[in-house]
PDB file of N, CA and C in Angstrom:
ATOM      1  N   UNK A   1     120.094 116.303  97.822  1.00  0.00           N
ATOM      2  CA  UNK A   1     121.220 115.599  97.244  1.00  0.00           C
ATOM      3  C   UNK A   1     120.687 114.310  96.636  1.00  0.00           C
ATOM      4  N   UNK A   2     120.917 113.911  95.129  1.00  0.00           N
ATOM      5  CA  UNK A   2     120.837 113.081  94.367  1.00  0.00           C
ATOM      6  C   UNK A   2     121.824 112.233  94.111  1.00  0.00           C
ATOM      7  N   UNK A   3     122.051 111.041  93.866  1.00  0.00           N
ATOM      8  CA  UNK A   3     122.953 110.136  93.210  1.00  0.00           C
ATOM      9  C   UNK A   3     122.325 108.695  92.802  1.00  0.00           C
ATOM     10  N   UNK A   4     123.182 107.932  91.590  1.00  0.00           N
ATOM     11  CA  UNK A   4     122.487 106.740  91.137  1.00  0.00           C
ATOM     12  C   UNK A   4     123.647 106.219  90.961  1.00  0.00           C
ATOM     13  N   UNK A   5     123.493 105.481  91.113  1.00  0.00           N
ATOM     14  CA  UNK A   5     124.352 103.953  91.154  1.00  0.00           C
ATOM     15  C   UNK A   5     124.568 102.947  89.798  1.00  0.00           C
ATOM     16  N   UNK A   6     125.489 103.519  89.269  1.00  0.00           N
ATOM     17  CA  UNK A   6     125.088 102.743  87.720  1.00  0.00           C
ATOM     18  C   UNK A   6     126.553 101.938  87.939  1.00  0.00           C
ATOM     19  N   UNK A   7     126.180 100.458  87.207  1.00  0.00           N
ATOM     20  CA  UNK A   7     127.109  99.400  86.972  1.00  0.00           C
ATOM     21  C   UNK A   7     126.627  99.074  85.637  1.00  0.00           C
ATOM     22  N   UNK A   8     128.347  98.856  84.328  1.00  0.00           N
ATOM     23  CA  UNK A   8     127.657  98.373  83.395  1.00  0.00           C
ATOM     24  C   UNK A   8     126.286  99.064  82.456  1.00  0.00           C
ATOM     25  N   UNK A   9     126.430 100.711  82.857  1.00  0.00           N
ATOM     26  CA  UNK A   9     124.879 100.950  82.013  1.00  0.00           C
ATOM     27  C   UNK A   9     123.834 100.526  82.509  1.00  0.00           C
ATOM     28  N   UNK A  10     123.433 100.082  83.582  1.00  0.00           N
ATOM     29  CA  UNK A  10     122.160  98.900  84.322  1.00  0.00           C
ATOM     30  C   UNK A  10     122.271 100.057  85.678  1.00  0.00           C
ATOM     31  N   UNK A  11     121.785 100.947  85.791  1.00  0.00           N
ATOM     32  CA  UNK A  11     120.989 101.571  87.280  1.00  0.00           C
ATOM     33  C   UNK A  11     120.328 100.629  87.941  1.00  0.00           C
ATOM     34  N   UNK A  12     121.228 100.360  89.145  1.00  0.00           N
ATOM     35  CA  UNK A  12     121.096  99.612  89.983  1.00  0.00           C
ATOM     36  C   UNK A  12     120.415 100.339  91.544  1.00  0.00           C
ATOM     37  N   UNK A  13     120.483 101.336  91.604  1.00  0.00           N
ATOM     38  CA  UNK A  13     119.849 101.938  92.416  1.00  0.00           C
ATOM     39  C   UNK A  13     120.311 103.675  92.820  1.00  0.00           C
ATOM     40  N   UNK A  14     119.145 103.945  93.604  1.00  0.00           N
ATOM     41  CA  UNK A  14     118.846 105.223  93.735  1.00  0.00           C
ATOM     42  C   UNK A  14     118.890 105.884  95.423  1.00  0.00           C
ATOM     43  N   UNK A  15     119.176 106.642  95.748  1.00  0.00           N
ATOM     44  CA  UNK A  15     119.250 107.583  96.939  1.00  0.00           C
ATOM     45  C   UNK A  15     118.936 108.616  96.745  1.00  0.00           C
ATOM     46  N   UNK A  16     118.056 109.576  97.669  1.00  0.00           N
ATOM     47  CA  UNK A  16     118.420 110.753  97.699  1.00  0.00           C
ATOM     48  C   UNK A  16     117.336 111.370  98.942  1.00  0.00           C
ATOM     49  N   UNK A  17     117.456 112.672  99.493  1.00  0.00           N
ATOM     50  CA  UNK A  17     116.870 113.354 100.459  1.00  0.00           C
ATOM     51  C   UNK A  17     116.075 114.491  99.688  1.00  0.00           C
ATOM     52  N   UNK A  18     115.233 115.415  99.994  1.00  0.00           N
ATOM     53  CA  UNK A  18     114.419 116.287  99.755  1.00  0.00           C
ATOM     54  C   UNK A  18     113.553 116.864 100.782  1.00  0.00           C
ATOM     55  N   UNK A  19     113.816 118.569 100.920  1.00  0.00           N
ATOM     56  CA  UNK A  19     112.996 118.810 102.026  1.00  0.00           C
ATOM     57  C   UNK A  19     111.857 119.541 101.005  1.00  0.00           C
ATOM     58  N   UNK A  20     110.914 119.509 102.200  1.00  0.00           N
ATOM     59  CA  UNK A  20     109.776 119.873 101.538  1.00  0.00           C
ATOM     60  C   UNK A  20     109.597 121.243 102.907  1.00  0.00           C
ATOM     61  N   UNK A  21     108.809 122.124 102.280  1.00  0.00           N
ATOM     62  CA  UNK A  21     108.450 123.327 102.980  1.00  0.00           C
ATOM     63  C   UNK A  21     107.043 123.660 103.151  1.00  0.00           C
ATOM     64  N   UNK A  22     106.196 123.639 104.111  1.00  0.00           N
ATOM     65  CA  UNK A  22     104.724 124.117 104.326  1.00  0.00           C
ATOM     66  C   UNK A  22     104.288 122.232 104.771  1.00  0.00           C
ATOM     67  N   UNK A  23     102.849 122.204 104.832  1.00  0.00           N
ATOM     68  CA  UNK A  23     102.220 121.449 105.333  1.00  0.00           C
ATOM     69  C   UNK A  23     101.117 121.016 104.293  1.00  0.00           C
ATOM     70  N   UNK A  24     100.721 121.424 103.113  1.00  0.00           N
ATOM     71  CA  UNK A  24      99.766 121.206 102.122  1.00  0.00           C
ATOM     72  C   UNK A  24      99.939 119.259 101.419  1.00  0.00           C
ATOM     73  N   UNK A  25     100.901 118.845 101.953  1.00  0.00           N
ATOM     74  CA  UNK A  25     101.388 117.593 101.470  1.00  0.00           C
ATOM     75  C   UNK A  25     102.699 117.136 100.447  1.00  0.00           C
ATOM     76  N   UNK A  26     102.882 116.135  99.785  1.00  0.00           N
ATOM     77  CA  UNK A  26     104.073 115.948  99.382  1.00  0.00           C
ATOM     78  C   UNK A  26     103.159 114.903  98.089  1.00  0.00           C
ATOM     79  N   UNK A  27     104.600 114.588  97.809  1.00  0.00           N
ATOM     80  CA  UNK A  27     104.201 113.682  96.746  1.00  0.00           C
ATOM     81  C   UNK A  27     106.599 112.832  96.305  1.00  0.00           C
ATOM     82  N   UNK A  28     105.805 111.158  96.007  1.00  0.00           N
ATOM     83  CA  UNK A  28     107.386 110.991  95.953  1.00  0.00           C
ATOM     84  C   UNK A  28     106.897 110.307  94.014  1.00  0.00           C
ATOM     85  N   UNK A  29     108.389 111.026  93.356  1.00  0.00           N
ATOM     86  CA  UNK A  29     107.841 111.113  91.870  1.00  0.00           C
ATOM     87  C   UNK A  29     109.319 110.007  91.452  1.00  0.00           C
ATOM     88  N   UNK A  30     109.033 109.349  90.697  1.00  0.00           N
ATOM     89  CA  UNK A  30     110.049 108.429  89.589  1.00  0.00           C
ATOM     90  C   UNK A  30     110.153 109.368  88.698  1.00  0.00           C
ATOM     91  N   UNK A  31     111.305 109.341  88.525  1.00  0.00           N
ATOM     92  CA  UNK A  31     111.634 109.946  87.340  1.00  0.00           C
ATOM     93  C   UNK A  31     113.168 109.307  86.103  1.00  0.00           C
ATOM     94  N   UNK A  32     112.575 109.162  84.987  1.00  0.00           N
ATOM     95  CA  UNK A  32     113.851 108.523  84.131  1.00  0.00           C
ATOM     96  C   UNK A  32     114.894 109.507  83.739  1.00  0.00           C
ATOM     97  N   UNK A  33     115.511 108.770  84.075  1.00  0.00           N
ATOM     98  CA  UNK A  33     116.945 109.540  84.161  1.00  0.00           C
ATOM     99  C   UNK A  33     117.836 109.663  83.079  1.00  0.00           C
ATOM    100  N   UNK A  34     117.151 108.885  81.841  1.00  0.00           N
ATOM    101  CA  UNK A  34     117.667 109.390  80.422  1.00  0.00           C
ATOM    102  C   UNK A  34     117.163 110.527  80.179  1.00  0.00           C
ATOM    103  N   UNK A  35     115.548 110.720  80.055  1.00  0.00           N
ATOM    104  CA  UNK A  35     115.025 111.611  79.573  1.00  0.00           C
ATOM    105  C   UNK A  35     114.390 112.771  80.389  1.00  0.00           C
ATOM    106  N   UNK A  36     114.322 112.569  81.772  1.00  0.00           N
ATOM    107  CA  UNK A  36     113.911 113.581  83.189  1.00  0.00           C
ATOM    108  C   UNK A  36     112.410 113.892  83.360  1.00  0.00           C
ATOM    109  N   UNK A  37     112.080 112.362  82.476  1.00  0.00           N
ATOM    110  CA  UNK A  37     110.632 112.689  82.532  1.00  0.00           C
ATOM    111  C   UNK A  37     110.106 111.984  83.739  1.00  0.00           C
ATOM    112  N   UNK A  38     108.700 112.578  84.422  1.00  0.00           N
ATOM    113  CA  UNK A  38     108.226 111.524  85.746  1.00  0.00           C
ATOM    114  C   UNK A  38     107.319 110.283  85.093  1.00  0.00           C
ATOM    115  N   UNK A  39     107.875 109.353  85.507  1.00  0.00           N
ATOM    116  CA  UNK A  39     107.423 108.133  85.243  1.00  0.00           C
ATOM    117  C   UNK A  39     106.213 107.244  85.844  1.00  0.00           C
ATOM    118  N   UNK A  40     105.952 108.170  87.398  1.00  0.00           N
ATOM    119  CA  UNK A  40     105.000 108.059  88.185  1.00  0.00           C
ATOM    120  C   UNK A  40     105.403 108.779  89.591  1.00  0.00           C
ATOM    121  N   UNK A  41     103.753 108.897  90.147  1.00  0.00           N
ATOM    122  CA  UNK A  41     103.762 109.796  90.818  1.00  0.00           C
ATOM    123  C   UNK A  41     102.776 109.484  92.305  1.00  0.00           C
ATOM    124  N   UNK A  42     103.571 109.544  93.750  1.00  0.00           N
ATOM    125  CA  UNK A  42     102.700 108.997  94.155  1.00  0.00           C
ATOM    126  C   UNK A  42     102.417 110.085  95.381  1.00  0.00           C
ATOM    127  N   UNK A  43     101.001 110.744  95.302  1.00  0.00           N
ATOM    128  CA  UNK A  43     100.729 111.736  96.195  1.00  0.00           C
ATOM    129  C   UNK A  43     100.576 111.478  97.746  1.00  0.00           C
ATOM    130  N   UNK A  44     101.084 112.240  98.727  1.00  0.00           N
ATOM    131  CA  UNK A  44     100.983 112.050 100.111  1.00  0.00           C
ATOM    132  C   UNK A  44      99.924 113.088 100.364  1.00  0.00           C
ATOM    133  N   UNK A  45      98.705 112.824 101.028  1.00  0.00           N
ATOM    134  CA  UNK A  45      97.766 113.392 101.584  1.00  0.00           C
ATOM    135  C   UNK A  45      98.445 114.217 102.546  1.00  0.00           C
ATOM    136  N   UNK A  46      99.043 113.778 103.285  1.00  0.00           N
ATOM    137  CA  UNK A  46     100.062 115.068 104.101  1.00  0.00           C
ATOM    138  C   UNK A  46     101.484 114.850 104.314  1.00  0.00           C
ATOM    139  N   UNK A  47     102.006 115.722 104.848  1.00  0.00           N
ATOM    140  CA  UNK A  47     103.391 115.238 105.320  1.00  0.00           C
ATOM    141  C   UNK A  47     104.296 116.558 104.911  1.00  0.00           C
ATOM    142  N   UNK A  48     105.274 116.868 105.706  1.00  0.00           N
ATOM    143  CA  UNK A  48     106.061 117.491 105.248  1.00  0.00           C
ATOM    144  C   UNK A  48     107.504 117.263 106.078  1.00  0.00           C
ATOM    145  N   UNK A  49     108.642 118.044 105.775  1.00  0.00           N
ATOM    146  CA  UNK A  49     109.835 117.448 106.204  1.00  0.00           C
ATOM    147  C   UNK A  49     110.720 116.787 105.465  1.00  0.00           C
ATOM    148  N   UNK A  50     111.686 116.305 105.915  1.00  0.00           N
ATOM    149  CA  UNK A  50     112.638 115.372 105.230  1.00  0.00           C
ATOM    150  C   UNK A  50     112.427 114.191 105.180  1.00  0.00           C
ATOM    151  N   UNK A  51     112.017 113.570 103.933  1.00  0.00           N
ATOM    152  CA  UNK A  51     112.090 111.633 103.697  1.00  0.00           C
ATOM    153  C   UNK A  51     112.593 111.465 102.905  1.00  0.00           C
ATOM    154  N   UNK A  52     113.109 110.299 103.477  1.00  0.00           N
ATOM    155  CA  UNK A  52     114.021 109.590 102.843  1.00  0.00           C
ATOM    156  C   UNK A  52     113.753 108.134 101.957  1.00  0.00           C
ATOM    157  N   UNK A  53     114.616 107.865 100.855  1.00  0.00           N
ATOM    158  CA  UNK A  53     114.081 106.678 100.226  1.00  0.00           C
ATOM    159  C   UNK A  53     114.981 106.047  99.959  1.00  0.00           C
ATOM    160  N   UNK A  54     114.796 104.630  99.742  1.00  0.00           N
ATOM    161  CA  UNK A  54     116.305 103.133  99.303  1.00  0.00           C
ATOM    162  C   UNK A  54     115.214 102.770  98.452  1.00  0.00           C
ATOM    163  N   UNK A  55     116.167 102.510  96.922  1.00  0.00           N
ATOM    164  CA  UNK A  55     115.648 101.866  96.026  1.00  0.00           C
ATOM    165  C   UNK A  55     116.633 100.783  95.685  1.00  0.00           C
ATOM    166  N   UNK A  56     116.150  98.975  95.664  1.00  0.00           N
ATOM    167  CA  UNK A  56     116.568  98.389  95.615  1.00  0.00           C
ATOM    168  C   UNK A  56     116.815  97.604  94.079  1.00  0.00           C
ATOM    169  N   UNK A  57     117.945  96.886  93.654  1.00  0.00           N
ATOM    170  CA  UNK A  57     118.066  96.194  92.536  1.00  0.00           C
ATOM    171  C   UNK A  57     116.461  94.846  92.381  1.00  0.00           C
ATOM    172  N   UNK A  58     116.415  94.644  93.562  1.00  0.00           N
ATOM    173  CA  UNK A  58     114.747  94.274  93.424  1.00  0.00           C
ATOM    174  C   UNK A  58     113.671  94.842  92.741  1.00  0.00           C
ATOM    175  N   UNK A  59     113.722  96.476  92.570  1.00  0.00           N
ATOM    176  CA  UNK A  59     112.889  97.199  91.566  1.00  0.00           C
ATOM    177  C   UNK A  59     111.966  97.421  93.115  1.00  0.00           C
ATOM    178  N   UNK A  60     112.422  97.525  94.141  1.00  0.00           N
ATOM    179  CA  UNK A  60     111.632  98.320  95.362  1.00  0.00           C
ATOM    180  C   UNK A  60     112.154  99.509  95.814  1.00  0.00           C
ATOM    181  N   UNK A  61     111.020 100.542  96.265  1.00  0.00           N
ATOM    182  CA  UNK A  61     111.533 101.866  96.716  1.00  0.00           C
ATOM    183  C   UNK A  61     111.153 101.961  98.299  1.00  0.00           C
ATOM    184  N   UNK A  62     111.719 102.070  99.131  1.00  0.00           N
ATOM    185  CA  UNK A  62     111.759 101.823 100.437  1.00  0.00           C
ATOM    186  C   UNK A  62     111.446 103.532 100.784  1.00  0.00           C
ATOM    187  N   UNK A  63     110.314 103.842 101.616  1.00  0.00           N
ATOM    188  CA  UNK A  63     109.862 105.396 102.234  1.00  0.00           C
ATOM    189  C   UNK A  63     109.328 105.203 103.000  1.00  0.00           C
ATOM    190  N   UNK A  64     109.158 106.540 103.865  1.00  0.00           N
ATOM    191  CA  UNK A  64     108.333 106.614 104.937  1.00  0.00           C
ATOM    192  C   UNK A  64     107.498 108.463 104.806  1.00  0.00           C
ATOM    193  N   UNK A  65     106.257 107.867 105.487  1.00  0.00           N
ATOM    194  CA  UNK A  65     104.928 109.850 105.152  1.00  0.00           C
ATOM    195  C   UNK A  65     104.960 109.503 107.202  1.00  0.00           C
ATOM    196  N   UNK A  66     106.132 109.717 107.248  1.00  0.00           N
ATOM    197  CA  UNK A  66     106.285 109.753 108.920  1.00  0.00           C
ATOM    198  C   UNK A  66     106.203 108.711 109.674  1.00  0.00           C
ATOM    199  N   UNK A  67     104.425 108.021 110.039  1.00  0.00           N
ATOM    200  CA  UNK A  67     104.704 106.960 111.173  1.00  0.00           C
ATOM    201  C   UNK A  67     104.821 105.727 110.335  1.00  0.00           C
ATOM    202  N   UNK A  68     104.598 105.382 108.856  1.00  0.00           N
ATOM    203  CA  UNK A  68     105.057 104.288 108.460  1.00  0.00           C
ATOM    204  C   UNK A  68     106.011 104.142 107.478  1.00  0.00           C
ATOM    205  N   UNK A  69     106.591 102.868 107.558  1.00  0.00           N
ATOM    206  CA  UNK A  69     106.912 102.582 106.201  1.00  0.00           C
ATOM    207  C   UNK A  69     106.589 101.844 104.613  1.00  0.00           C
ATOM    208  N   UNK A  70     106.785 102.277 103.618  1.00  0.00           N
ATOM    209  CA  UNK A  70     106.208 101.569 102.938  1.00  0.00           C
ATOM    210  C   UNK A  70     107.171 101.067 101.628  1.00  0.00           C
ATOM    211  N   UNK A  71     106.658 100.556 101.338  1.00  0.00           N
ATOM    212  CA  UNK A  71     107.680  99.491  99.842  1.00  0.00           C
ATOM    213  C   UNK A  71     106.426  99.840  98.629  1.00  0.00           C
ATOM    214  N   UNK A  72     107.250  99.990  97.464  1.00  0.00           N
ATOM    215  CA  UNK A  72     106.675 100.594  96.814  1.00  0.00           C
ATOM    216  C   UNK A  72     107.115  99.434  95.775  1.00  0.00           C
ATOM    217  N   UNK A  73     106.572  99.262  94.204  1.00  0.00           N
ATOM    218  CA  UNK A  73     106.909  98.642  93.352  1.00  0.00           C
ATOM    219  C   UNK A  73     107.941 100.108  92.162  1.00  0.00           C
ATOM    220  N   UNK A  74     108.837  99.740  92.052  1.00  0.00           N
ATOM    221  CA  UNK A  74     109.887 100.815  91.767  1.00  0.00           C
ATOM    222  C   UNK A  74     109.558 101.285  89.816  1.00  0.00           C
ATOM    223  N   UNK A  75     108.452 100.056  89.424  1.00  0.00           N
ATOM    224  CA  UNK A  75     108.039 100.492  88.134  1.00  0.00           C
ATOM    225  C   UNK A  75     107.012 101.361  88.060  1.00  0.00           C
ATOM    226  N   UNK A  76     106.105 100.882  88.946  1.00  0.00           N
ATOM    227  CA  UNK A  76     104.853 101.617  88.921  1.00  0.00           C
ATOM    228  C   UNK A  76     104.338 102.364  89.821  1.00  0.00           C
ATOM    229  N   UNK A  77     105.152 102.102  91.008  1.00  0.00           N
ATOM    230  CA  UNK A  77     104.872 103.384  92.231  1.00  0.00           C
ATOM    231  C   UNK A  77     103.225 102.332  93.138  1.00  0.00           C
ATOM    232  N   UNK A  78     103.208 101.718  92.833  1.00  0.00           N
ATOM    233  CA  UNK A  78     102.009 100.907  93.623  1.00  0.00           C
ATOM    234  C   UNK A  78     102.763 100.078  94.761  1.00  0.00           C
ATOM    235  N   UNK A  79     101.880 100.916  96.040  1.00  0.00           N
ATOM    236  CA  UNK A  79     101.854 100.789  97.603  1.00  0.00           C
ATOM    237  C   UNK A  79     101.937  98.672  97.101  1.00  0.00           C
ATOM    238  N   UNK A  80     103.258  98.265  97.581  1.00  0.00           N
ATOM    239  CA  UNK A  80     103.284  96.844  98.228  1.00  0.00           C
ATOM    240  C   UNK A  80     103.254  95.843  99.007  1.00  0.00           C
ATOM    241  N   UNK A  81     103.479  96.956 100.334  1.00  0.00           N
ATOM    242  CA  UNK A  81     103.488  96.725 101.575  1.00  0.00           C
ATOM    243  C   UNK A  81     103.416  98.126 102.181  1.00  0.00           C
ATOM    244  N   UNK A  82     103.256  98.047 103.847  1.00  0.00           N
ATOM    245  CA  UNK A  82     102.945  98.986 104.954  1.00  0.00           C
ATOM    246  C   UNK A  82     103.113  98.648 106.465  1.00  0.00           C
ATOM    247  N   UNK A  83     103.917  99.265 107.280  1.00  0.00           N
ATOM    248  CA  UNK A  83     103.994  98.742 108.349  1.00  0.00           C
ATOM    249  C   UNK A  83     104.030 100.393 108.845  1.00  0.00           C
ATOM    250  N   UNK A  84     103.029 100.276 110.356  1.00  0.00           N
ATOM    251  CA  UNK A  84     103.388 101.453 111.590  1.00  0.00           C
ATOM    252  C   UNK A  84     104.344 101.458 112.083  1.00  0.00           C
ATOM    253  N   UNK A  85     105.173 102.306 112.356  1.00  0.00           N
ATOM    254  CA  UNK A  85     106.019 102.320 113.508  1.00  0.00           C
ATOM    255  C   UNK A  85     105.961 103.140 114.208  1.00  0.00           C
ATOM    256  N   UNK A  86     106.671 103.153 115.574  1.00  0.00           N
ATOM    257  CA  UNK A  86     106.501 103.443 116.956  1.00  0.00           C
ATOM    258  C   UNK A  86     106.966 105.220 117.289  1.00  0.00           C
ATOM    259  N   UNK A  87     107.362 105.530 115.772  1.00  0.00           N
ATOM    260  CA  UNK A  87     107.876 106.606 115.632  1.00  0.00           C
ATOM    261  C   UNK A  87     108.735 107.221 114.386  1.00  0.00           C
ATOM    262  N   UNK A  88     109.022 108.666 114.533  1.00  0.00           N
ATOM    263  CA  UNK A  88     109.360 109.001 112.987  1.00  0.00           C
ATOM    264  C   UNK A  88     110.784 108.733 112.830  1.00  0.00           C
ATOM    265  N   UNK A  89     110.867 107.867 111.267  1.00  0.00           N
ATOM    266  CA  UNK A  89     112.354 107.837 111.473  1.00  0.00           C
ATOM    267  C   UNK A  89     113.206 108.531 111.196  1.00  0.00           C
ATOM    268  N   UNK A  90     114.365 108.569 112.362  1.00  0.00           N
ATOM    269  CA  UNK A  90     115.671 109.234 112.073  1.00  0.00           C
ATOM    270  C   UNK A  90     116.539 109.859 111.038  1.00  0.00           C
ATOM    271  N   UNK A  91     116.361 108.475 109.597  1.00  0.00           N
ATOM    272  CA  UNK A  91     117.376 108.591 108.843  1.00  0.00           C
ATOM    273  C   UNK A  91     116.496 107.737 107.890  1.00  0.00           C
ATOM    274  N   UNK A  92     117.198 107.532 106.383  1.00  0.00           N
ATOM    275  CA  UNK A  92     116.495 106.610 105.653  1.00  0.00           C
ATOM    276  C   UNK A  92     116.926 105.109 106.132  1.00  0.00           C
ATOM    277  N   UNK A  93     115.901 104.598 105.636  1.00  0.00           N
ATOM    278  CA  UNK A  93     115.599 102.370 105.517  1.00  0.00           C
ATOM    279  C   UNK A  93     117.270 102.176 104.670  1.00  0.00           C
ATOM    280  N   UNK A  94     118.076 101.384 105.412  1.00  0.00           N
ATOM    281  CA  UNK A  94     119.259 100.358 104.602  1.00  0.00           C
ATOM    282  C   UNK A  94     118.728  98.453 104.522  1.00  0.00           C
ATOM    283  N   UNK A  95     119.082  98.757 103.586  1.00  0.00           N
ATOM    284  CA  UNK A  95     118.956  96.912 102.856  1.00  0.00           C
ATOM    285  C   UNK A  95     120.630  95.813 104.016  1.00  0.00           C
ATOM    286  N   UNK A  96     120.732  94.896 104.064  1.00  0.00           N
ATOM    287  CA  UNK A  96     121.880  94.227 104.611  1.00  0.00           C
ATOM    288  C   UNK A  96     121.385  92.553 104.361  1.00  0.00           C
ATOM    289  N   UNK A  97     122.460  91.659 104.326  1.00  0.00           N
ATOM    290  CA  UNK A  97     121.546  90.605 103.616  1.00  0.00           C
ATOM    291  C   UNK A  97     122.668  89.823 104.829  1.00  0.00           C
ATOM    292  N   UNK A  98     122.345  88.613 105.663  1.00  0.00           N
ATOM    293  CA  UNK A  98     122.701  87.957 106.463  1.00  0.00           C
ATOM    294  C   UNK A  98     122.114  86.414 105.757  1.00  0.00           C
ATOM    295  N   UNK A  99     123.264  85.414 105.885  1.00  0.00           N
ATOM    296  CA  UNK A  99     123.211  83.707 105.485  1.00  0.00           C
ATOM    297  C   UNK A  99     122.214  84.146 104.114  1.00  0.00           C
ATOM    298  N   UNK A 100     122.623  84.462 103.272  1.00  0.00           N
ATOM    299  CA  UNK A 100     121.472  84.595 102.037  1.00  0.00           C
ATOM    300  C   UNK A 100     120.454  85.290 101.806  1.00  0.00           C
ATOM    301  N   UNK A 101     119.627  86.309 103.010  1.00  0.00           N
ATOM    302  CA  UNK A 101     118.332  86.518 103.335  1.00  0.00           C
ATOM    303  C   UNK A 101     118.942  88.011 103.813  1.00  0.00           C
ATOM    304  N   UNK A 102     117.640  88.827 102.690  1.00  0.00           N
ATOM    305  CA  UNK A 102     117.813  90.203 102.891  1.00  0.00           C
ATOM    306  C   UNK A 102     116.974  91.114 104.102  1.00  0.00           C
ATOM    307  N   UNK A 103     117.246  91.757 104.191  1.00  0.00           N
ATOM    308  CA  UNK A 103     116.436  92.374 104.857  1.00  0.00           C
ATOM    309  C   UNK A 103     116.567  94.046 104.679  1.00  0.00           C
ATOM    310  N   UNK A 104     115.788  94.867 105.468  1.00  0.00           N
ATOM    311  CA  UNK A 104     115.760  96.263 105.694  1.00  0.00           C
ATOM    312  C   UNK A 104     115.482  96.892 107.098  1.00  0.00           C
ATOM    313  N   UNK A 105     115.784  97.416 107.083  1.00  0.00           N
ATOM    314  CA  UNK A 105     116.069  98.064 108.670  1.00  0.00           C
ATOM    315  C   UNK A 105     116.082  99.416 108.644  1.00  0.00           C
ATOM    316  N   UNK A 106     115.565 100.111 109.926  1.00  0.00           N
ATOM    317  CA  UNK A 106     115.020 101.460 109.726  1.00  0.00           C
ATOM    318  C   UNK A 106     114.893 101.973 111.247  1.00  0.00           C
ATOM    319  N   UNK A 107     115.371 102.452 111.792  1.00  0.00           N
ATOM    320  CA  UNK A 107     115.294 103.049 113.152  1.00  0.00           C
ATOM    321  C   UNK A 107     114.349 104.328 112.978  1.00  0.00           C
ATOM    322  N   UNK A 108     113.165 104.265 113.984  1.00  0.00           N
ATOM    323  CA  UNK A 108     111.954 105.111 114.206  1.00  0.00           C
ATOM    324  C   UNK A 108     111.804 105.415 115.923  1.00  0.00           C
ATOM    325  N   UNK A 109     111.836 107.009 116.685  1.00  0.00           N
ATOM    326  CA  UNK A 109     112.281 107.108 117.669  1.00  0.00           C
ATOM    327  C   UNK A 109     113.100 106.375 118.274  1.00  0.00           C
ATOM    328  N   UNK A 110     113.036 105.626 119.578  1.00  0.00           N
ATOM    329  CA  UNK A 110     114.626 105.098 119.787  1.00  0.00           C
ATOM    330  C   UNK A 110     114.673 103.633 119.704  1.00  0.00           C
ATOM    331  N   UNK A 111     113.713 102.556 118.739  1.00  0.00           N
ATOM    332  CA  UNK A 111     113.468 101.592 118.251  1.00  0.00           C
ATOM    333  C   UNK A 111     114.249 101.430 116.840  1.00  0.00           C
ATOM    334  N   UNK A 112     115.078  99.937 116.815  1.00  0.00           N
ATOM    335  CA  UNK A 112     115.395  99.790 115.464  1.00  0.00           C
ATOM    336  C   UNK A 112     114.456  98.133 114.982  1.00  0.00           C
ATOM    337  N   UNK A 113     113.881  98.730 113.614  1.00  0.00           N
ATOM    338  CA  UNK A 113     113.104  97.870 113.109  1.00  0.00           C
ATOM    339  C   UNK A 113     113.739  97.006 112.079  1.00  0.00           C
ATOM    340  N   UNK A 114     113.487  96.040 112.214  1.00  0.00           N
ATOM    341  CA  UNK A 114     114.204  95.086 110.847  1.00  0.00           C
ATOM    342  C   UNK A 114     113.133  94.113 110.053  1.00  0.00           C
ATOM    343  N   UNK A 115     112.934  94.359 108.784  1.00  0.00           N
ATOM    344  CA  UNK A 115     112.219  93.071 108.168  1.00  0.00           C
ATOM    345  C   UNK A 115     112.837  92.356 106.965  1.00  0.00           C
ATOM    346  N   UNK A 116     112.627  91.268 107.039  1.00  0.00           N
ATOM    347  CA  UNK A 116     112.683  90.169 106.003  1.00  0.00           C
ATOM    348  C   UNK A 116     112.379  90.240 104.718  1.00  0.00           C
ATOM    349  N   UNK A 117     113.127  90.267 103.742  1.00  0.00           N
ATOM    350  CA  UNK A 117     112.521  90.778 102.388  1.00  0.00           C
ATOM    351  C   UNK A 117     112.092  89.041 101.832  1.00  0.00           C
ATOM    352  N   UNK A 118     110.871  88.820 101.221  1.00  0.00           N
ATOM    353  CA  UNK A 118     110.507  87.835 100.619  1.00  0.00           C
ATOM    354  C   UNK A 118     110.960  87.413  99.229  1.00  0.00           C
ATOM    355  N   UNK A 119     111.382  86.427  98.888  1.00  0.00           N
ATOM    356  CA  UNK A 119     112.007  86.543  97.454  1.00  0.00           C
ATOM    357  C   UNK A 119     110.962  86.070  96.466  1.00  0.00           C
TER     358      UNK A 119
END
């Protein structure tokens, strides 16, 4: 399941799930949504299953290849950050912004993780 979030003509962001079948690896692809072409492409050495991704009006794509998560730059698909966690997560990463200051949050086995987005 796909959906985009358009305000004003301006795609503001993106959701969606995808299962993958076998164990040979994955790969998570941009793709423009005028023309359905992939815009970039970023290969997972392994992984299979359901992941999930939050793409933010920041131009970040929020995923996980199981025990981590990672932030992606939403133009070019280049790894921005990386963090382990304690386990695979549940569900996809949500954004929530408290006194001005964003963050993301992501529950991985029965731990919920939260970080600080830098502006």
């Amino acid at each position: 399941m796909f959906y985009l979030t358009d305000t004003d003509d301006r795609p503001e962001g993106w959701g969606g799930v995808d299962s993958v079948v076998g164990s040979d690896g994955g790969a998570l692809l941009a793709i423009d949504y005028k023309t359905g072409n992939t815009v970039w492409r970023h290969d997972w050495a392994s992984g299979s299953g359901v992941v999930n991704q939050l793409s933010t009006a920041g131009h970040l794509v929020f995923t996980s290849n199981l025990n981590y998560l990672v932030a992606l730059d939403a133009g070019t698909g280049k790894i921005l950050w990386h963090t382990g966690l304690t386990g695979i997560p549940g569900a996809g990463p949500i954004t929530y912004e408290v006194d001005g200051k964003q963050y993301v949050l992501v529950a991985a086995g029965d731990t919920m993780f939260a970080f600080a987005l830098n502006r």
